[in-house]
PDB file of N, CA and C in Angstrom:
ATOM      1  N   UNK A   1      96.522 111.812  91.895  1.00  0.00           N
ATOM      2  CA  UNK A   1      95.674 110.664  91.639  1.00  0.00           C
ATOM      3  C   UNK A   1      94.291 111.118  91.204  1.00  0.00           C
ATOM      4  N   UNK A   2      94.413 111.503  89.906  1.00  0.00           N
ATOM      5  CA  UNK A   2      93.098 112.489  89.988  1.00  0.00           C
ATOM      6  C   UNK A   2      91.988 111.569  89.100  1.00  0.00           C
ATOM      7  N   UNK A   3      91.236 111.563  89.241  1.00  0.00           N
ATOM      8  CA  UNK A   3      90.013 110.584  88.314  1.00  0.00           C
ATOM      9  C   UNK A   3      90.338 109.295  89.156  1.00  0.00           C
ATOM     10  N   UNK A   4      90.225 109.073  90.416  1.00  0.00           N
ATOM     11  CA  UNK A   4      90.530 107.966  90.976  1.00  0.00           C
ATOM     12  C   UNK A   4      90.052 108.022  92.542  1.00  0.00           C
ATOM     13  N   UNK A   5      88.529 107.369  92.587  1.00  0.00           N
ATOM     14  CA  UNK A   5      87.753 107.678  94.145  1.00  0.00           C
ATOM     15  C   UNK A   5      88.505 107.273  95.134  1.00  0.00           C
ATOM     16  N   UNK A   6      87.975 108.374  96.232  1.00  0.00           N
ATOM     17  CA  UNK A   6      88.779 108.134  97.361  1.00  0.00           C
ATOM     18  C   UNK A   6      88.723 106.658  98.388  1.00  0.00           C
ATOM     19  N   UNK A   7      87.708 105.848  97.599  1.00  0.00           N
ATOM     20  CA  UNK A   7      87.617 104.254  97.926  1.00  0.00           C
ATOM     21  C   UNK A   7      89.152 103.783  97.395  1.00  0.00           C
ATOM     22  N   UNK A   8      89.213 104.017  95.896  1.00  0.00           N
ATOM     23  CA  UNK A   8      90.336 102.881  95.725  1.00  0.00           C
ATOM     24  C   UNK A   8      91.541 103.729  95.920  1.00  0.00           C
ATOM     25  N   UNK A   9      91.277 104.754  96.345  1.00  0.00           N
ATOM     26  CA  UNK A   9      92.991 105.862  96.750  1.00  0.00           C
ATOM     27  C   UNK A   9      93.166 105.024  98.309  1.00  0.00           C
ATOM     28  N   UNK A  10      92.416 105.117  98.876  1.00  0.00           N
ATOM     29  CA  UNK A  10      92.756 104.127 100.362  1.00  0.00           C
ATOM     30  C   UNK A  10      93.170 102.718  99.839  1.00  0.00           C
ATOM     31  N   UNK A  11      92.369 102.117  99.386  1.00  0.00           N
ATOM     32  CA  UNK A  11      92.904 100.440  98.563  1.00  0.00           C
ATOM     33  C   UNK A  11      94.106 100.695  98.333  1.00  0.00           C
ATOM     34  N   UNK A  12      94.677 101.769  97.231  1.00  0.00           N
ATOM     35  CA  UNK A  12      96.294 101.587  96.511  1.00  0.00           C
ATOM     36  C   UNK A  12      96.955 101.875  97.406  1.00  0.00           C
ATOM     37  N   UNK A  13      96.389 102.549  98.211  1.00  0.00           N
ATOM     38  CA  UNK A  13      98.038 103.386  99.380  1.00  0.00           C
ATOM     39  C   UNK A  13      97.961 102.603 100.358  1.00  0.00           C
ATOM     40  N   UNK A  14      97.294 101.715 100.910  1.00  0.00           N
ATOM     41  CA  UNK A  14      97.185 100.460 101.525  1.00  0.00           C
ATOM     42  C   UNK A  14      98.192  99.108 100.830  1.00  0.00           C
ATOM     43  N   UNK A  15      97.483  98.907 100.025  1.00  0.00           N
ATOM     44  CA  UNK A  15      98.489  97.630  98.805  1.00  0.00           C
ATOM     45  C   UNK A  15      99.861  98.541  98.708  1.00  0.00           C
ATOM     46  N   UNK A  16     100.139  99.222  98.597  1.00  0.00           N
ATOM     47  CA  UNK A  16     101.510  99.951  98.350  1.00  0.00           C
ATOM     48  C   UNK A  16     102.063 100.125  99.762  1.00  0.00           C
ATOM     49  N   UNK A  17     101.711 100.119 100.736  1.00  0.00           N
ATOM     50  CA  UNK A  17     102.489 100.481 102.297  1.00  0.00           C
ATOM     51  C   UNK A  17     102.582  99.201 102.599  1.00  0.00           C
ATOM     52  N   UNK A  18     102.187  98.161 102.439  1.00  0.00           N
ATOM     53  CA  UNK A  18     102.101  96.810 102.377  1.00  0.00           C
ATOM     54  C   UNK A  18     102.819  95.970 101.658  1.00  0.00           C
ATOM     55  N   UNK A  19     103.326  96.053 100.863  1.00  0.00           N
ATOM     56  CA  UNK A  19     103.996  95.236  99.938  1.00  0.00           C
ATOM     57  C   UNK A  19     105.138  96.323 100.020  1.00  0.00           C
ATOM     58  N   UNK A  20     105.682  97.313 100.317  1.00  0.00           N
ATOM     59  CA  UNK A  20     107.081  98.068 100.264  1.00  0.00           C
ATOM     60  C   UNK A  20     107.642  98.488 101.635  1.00  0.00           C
ATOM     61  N   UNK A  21     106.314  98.407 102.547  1.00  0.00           N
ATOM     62  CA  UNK A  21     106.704  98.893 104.154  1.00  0.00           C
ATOM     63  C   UNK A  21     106.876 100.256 104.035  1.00  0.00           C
ATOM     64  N   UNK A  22     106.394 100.737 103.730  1.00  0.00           N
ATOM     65  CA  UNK A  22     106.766 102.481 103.267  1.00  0.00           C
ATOM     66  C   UNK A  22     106.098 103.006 104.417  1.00  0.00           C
ATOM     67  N   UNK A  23     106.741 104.233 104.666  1.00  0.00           N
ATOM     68  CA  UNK A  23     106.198 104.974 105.712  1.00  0.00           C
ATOM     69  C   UNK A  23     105.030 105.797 104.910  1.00  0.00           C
ATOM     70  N   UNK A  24     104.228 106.756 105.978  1.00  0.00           N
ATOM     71  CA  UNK A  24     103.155 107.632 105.761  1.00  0.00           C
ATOM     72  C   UNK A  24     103.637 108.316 104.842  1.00  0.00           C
ATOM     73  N   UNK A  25     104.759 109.119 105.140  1.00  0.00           N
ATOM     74  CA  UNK A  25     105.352 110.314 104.109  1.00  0.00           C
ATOM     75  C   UNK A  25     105.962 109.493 102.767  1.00  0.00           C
ATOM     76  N   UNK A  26     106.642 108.572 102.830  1.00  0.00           N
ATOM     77  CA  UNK A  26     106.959 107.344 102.093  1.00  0.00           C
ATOM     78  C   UNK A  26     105.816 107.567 100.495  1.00  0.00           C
ATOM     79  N   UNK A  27     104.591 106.692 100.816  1.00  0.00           N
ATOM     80  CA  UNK A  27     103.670 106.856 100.446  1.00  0.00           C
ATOM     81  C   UNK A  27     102.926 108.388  99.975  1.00  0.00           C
ATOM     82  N   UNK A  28     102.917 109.414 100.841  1.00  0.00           N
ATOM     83  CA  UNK A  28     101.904 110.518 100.455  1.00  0.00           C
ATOM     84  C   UNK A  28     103.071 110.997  99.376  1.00  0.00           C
ATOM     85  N   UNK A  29     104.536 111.169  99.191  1.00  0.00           N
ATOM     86  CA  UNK A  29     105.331 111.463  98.004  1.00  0.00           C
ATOM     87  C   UNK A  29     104.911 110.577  96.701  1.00  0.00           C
ATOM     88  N   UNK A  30     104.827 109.741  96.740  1.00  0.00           N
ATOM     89  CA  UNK A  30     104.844 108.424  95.983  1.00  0.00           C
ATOM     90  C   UNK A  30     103.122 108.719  95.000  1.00  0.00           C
ATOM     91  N   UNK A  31     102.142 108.701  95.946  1.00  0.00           N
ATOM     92  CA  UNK A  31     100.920 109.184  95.120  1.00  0.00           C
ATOM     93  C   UNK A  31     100.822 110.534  95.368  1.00  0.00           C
ATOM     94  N   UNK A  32     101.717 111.853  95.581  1.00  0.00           N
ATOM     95  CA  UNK A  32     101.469 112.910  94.910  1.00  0.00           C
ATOM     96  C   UNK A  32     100.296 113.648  96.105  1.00  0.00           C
ATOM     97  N   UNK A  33      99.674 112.662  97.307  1.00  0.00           N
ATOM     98  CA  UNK A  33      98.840 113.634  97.953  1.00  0.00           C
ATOM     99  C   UNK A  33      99.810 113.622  99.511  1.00  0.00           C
ATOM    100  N   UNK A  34      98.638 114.624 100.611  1.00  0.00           N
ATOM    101  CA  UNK A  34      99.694 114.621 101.953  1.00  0.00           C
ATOM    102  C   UNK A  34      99.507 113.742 102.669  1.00  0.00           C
ATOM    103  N   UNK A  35     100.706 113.956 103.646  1.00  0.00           N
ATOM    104  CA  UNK A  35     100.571 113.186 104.916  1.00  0.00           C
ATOM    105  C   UNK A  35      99.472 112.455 105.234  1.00  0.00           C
ATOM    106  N   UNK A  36      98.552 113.865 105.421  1.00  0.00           N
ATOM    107  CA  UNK A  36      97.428 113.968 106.308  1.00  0.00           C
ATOM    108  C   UNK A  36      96.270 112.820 105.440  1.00  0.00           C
ATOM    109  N   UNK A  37      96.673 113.539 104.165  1.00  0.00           N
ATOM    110  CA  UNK A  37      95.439 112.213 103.324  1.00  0.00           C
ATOM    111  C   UNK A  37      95.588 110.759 103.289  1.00  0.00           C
ATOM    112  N   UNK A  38      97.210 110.313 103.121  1.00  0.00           N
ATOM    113  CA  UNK A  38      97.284 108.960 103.269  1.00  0.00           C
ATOM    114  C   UNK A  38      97.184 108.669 104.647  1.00  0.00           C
ATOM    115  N   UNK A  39      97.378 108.873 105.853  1.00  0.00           N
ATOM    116  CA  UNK A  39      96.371 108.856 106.928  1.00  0.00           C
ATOM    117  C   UNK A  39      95.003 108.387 107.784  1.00  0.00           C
ATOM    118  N   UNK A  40      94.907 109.320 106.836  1.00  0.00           N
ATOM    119  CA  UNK A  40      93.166 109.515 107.044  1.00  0.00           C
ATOM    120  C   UNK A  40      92.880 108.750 106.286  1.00  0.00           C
ATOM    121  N   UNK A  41      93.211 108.433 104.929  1.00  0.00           N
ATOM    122  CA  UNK A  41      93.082 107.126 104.366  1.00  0.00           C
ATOM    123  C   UNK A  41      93.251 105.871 104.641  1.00  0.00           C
ATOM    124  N   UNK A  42      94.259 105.774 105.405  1.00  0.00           N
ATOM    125  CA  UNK A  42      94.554 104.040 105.892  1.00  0.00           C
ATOM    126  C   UNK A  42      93.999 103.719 107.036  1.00  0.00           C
ATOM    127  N   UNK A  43      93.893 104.683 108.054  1.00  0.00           N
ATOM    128  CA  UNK A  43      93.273 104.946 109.303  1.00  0.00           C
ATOM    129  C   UNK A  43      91.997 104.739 109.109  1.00  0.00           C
ATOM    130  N   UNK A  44      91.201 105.676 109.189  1.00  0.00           N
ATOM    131  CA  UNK A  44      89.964 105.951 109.020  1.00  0.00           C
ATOM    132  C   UNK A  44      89.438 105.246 107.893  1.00  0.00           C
ATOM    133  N   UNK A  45      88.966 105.858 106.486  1.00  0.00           N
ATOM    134  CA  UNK A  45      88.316 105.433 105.383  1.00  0.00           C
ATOM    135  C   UNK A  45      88.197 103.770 105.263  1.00  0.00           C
ATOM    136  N   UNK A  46      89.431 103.280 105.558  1.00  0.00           N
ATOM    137  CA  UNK A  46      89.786 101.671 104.873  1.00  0.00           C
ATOM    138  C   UNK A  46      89.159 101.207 106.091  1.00  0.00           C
ATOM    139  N   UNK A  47      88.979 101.368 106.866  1.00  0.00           N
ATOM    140  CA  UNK A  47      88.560 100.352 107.995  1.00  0.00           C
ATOM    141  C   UNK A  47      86.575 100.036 107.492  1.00  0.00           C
ATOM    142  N   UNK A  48      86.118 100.980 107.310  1.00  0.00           N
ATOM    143  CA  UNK A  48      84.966 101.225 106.432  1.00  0.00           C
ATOM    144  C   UNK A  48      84.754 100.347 105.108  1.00  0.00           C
ATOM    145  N   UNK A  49      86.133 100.527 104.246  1.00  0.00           N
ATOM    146  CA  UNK A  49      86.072  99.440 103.512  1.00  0.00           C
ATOM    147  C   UNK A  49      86.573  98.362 103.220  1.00  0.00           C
ATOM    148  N   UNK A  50      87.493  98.214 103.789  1.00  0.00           N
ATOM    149  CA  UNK A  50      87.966  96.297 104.041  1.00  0.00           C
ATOM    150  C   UNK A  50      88.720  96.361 105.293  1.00  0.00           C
ATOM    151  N   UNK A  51      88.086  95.948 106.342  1.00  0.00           N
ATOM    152  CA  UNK A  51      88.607  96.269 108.002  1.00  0.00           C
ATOM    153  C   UNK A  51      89.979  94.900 107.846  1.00  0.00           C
ATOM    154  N   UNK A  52      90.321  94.066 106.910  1.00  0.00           N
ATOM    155  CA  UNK A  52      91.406  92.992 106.937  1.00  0.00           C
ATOM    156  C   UNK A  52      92.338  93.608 106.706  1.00  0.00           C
ATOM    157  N   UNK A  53      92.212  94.511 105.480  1.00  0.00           N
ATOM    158  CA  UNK A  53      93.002  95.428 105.033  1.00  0.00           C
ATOM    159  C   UNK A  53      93.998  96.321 105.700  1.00  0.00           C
ATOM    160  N   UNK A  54      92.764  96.946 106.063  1.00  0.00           N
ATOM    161  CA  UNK A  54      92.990  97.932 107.406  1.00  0.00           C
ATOM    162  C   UNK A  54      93.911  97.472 108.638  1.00  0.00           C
ATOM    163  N   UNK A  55      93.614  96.515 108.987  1.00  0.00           N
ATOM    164  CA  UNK A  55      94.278  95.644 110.011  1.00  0.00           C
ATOM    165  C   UNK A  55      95.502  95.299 109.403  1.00  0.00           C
ATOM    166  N   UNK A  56      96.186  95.329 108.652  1.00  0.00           N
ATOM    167  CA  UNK A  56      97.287  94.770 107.904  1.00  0.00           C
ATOM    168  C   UNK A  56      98.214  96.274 107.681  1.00  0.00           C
ATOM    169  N   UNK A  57      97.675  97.244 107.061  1.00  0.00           N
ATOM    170  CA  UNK A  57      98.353  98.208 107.142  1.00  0.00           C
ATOM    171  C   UNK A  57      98.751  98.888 108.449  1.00  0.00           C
ATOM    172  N   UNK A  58      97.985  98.685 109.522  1.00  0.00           N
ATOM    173  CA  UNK A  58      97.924  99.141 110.873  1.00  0.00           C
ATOM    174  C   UNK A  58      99.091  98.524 111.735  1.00  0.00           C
ATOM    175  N   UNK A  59      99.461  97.318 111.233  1.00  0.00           N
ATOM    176  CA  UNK A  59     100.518  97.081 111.904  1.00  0.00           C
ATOM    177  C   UNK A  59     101.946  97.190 111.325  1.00  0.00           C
ATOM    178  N   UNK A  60     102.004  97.489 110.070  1.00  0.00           N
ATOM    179  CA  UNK A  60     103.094  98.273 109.242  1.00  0.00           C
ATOM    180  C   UNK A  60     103.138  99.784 109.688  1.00  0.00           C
ATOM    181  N   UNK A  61     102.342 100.129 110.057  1.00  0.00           N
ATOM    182  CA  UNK A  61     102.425 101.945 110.402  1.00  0.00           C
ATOM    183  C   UNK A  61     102.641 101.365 111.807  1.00  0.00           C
ATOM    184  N   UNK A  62     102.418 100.985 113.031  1.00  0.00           N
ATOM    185  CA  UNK A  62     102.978 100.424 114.107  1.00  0.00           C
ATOM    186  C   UNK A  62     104.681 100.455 114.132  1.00  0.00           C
ATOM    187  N   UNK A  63     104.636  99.383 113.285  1.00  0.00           N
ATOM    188  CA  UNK A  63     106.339  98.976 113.199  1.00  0.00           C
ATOM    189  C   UNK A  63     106.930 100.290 112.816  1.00  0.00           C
ATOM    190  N   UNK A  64     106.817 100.752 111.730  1.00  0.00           N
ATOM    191  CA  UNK A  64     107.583 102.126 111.381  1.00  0.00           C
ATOM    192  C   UNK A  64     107.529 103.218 112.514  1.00  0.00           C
ATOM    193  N   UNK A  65     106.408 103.448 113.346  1.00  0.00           N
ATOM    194  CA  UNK A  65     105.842 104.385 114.255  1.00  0.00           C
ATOM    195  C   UNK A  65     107.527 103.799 115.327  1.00  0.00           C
ATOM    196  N   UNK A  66     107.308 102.537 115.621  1.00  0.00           N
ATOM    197  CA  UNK A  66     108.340 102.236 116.914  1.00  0.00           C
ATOM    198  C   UNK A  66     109.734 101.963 116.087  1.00  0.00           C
ATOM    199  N   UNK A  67     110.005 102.175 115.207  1.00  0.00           N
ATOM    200  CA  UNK A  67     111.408 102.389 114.509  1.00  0.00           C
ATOM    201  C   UNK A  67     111.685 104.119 114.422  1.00  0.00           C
ATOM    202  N   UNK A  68     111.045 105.000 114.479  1.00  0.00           N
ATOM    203  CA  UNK A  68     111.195 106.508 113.419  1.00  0.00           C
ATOM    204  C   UNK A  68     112.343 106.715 114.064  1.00  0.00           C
ATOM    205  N   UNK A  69     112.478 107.006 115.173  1.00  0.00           N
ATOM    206  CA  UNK A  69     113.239 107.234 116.278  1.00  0.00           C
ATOM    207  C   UNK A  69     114.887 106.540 115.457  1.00  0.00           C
ATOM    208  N   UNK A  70     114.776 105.451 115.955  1.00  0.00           N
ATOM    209  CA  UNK A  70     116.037 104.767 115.062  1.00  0.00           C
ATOM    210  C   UNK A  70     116.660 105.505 113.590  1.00  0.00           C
ATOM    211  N   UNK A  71     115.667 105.792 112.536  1.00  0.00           N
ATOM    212  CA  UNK A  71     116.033 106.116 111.643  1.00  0.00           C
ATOM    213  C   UNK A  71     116.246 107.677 111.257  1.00  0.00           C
ATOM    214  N   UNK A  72     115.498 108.032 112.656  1.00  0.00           N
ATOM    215  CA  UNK A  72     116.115 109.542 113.055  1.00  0.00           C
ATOM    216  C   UNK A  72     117.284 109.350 113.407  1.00  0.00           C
ATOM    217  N   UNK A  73     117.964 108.916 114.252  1.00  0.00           N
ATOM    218  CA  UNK A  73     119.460 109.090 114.275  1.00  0.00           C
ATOM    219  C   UNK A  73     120.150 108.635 113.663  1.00  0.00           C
ATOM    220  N   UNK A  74     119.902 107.487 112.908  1.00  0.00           N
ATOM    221  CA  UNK A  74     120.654 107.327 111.637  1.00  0.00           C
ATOM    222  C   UNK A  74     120.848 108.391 110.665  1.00  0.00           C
ATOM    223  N   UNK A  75     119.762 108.925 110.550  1.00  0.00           N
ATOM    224  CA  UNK A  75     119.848 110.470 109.454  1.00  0.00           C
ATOM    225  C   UNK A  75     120.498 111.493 109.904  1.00  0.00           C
ATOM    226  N   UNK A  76     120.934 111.409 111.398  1.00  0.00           N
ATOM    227  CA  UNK A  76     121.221 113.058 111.873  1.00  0.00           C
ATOM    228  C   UNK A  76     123.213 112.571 112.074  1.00  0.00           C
ATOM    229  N   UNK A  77     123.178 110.837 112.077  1.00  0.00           N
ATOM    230  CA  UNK A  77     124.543 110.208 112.184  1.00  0.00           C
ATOM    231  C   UNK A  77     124.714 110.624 111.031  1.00  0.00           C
ATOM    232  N   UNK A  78     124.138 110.065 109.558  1.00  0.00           N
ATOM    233  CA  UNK A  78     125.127 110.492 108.245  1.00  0.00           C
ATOM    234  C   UNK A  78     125.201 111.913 108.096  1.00  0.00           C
ATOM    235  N   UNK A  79     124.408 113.017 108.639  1.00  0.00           N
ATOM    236  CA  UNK A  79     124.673 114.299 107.808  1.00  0.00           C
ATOM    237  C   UNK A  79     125.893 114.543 108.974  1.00  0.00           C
ATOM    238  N   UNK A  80     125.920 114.307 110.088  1.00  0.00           N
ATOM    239  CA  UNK A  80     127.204 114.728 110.335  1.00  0.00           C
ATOM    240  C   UNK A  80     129.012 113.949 110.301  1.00  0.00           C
ATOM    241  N   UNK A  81     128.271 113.252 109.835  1.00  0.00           N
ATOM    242  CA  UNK A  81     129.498 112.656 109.087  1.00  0.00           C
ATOM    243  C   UNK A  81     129.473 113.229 107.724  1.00  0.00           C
ATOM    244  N   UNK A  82     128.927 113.261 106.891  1.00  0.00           N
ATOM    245  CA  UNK A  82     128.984 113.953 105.750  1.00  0.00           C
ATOM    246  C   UNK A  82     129.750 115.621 106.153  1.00  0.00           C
ATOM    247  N   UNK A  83     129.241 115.737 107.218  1.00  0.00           N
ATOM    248  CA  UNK A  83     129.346 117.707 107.497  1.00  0.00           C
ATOM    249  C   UNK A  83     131.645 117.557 107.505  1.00  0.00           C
ATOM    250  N   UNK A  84     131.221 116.682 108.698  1.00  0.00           N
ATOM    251  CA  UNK A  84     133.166 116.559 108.783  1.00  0.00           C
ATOM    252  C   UNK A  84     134.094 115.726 108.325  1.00  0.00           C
ATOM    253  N   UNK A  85     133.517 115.395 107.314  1.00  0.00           N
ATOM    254  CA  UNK A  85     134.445 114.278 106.244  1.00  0.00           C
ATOM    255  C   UNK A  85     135.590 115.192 106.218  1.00  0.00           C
ATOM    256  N   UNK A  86     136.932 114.833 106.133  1.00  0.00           N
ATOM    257  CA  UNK A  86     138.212 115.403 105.347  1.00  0.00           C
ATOM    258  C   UNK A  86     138.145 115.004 104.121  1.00  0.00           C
ATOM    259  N   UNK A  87     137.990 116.236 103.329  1.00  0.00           N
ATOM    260  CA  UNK A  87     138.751 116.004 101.454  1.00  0.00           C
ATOM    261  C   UNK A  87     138.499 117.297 100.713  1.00  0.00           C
TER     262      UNK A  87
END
């Protein structure tokens, strides 16, 4: 996201975790930076600049936070079904 301040890099990765429900990692693939930046971006920075905002993404990273778990064993259910398929 290069030529693009770190004001409206928090704005887009906010509007984008918001309108798709995307997780942290979800998102930091998606615009190309890490974890740690979309983060620190939705967390921190955005509350600074639109605290509604902020508040809106905060409870989408909530929900995903109390699901991971779930979709961890869903992931560790298909690879081992994948591992002992017969064919």
């Amino acid at each position: 996201m290069k030529g693009v301040s770190i004001e409206e890099r928090a704005v887009n990765l906010a509007h984008y975790i918001i309108e798709t429900k995307d997780t942290v990692r979800g998102a930091a693939k998606k615009f190309g930076v890490s974890k740690s930046t979309v983060h620190k971006d939705v967390s921190e920075r955005l509350t600074y600049i639109n605290k509604a905002l902020a508040a809106e993404v905060r409870e989408i990273l909530n929900e995903n936070k109390a699901e991971r778990h779930i979709r961890g064993g869903l992931a560790t259910k298909l690879k081992y079904e994948d591992k002992h398929k017969v064919g």
